[in-house]
C-alpha atoms as a PDB file:
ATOM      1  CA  UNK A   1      -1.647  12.957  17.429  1.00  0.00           C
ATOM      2  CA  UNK A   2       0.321  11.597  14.613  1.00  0.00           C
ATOM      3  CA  UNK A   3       3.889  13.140  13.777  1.00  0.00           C
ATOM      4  CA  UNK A   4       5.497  13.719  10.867  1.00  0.00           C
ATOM      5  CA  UNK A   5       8.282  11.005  11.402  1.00  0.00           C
ATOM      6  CA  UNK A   6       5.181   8.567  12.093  1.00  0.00           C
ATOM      7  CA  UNK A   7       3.715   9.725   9.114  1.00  0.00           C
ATOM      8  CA  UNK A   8       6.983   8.525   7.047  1.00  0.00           C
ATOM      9  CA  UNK A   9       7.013   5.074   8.916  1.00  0.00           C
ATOM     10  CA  UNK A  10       3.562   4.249   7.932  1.00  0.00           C
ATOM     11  CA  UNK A  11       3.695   5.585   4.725  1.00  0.00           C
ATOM     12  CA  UNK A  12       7.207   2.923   4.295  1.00  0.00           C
ATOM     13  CA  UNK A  13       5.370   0.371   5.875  1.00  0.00           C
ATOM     14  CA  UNK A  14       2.143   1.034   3.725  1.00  0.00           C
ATOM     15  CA  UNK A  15       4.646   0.637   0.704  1.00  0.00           C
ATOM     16  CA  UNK A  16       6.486  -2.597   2.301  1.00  0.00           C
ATOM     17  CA  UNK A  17       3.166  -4.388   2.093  1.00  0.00           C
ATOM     18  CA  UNK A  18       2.369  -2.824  -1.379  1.00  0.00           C
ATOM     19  CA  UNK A  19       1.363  -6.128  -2.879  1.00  0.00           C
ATOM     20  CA  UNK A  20      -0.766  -7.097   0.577  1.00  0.00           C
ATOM     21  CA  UNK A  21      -2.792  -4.258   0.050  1.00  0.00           C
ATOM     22  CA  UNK A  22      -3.541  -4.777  -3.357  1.00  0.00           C
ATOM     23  CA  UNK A  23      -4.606  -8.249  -2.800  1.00  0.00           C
ATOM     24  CA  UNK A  24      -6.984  -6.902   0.389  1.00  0.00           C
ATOM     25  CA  UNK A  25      -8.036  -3.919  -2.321  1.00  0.00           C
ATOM     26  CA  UNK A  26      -9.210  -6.878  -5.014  1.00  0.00           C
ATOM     27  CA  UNK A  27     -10.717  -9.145  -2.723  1.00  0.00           C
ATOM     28  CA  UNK A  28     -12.838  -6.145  -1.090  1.00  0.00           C
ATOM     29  CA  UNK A  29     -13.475  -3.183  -3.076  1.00  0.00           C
ATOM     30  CA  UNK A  30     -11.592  -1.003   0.044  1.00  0.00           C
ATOM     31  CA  UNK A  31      -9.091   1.164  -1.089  1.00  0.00           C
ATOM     32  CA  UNK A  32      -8.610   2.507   2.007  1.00  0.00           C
ATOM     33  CA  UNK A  33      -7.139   1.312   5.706  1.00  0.00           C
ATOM     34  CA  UNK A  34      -7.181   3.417   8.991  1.00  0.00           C
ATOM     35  CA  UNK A  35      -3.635   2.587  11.001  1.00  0.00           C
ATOM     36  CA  UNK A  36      -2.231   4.810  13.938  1.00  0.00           C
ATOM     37  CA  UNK A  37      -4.788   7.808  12.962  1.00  0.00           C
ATOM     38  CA  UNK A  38      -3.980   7.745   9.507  1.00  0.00           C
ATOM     39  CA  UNK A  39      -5.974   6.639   6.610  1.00  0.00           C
ATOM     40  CA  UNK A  40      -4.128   5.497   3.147  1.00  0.00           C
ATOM     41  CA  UNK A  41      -5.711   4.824   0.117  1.00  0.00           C
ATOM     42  CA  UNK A  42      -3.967   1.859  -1.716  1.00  0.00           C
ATOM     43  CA  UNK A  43      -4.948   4.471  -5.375  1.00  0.00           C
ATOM     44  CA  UNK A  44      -2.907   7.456  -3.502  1.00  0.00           C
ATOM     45  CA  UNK A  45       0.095   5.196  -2.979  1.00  0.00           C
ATOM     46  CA  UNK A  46      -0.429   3.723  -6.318  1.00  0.00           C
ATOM     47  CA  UNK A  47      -0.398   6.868  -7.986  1.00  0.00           C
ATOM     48  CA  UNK A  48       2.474   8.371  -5.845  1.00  0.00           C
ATOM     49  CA  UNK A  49       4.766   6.008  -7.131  1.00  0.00           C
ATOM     50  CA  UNK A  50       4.410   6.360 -10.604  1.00  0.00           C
ATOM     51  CA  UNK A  51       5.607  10.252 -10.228  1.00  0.00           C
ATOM     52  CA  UNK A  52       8.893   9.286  -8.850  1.00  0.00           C
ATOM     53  CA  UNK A  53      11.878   9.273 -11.968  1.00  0.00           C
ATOM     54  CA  UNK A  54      12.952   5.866 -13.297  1.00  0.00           C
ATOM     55  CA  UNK A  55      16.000   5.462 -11.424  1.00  0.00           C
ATOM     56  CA  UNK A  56      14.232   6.386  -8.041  1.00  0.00           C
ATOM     57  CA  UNK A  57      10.986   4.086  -8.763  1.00  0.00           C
ATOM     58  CA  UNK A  58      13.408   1.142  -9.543  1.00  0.00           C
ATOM     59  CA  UNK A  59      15.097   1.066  -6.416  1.00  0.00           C
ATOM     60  CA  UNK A  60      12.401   2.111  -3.946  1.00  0.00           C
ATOM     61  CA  UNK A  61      10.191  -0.952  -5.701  1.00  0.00           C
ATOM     62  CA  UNK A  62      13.459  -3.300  -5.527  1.00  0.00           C
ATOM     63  CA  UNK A  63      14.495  -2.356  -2.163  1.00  0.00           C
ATOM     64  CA  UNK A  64      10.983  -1.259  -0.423  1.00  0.00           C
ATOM     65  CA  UNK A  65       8.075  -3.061  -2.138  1.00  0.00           C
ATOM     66  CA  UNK A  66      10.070  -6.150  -2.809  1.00  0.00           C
ATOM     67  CA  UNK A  67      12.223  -6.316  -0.088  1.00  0.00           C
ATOM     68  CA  UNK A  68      15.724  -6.692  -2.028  1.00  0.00           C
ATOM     69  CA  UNK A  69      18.856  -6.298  -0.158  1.00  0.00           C
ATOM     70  CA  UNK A  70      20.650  -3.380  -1.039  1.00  0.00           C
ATOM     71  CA  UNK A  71      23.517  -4.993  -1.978  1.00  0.00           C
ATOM     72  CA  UNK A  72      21.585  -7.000  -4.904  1.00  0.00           C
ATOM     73  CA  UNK A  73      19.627  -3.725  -5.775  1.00  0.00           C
ATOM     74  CA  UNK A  74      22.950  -2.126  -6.391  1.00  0.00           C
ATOM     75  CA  UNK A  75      23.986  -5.121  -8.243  1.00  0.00           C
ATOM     76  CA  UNK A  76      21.114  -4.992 -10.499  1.00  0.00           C
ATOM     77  CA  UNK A  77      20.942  -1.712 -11.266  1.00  0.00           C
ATOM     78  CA  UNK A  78      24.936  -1.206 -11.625  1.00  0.00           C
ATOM     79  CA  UNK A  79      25.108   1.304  -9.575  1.00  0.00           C
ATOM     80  CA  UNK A  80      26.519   1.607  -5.298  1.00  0.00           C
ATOM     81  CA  UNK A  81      24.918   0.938  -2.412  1.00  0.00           C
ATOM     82  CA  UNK A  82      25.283   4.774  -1.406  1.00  0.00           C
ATOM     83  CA  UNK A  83      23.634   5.199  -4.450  1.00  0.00           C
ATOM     84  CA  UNK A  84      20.564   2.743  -3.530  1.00  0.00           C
ATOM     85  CA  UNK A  85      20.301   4.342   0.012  1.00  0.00           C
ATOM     86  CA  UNK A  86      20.154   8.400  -1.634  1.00  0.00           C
ATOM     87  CA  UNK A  87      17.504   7.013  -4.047  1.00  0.00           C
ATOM     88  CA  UNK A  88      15.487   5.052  -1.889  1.00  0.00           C
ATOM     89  CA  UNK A  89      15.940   7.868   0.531  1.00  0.00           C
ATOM     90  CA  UNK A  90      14.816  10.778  -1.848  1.00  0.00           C
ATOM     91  CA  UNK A  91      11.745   8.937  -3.081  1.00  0.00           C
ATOM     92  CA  UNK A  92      10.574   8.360   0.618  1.00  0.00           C
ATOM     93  CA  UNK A  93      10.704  12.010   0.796  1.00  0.00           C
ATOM     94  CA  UNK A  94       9.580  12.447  -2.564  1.00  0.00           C
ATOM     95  CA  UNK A  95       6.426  10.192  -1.527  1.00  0.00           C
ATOM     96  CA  UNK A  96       5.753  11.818   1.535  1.00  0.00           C
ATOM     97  CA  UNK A  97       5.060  14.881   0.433  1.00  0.00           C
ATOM     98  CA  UNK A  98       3.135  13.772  -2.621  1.00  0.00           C
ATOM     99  CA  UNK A  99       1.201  11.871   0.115  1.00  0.00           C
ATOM    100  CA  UNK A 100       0.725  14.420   3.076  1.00  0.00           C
ATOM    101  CA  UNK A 101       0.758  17.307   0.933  1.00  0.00           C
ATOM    102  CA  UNK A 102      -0.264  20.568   2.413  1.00  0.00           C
ATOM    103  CA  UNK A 103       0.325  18.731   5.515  1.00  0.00           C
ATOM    104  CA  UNK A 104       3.764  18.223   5.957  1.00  0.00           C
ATOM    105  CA  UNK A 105       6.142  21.571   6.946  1.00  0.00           C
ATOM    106  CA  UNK A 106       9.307  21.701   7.655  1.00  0.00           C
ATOM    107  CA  UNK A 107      10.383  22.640  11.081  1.00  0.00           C
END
């Protein structure tokens, strides 16, 4: 049975190969992949990420999607490192309950 915490890992690691999957979604007409008892649908994710405010968006896509250091993402954005880490933080939260809704509780 998948856990919660998996559930966040795959979800991150769904969204670390963001531009993988949409490649895989073109060249096939599959939205969807099947990893550790989970299935994701590249349109879910897609979606997902366009609810998340500006600032959060920015830096999860900067830091998560395209792999930025936070340092640079920081520098970019002119804000701290802290700062980077909360966002990117909240929006992986944010995300997984978009996601897993109905399915995630706290315990």
């Amino acid at each position: 049975m998948t856990t919660v915490i998996e559930k966040d890992k795959v979800l991150r690691e769904a969204y670390r190969n963001y531009h993988q999957l949409q490649q895989y979604v073109q060249a096939t007409g599959n939205h969807c992949l099947t990893y550790k008892g989970l299935t994701i649908s590249f349109y879910d994710l897609d979606k997902n990420i366009n609810k998340l405010s500006p600032r959060k968006k920015e830096a999860f896509y900067l830091n998560v999607i395209i792999d930025m250091k936070q340092k640079d993402v920081a520098e970019r954005m002119g804000i701290t490192c802290v700062s980077v880490g909360q966002y990117v933080a909240q929006a992986c939260s944010q995300l997984a309950e978009l996601y897993f809704e109905g399915e995630i509780q706290d315990d």
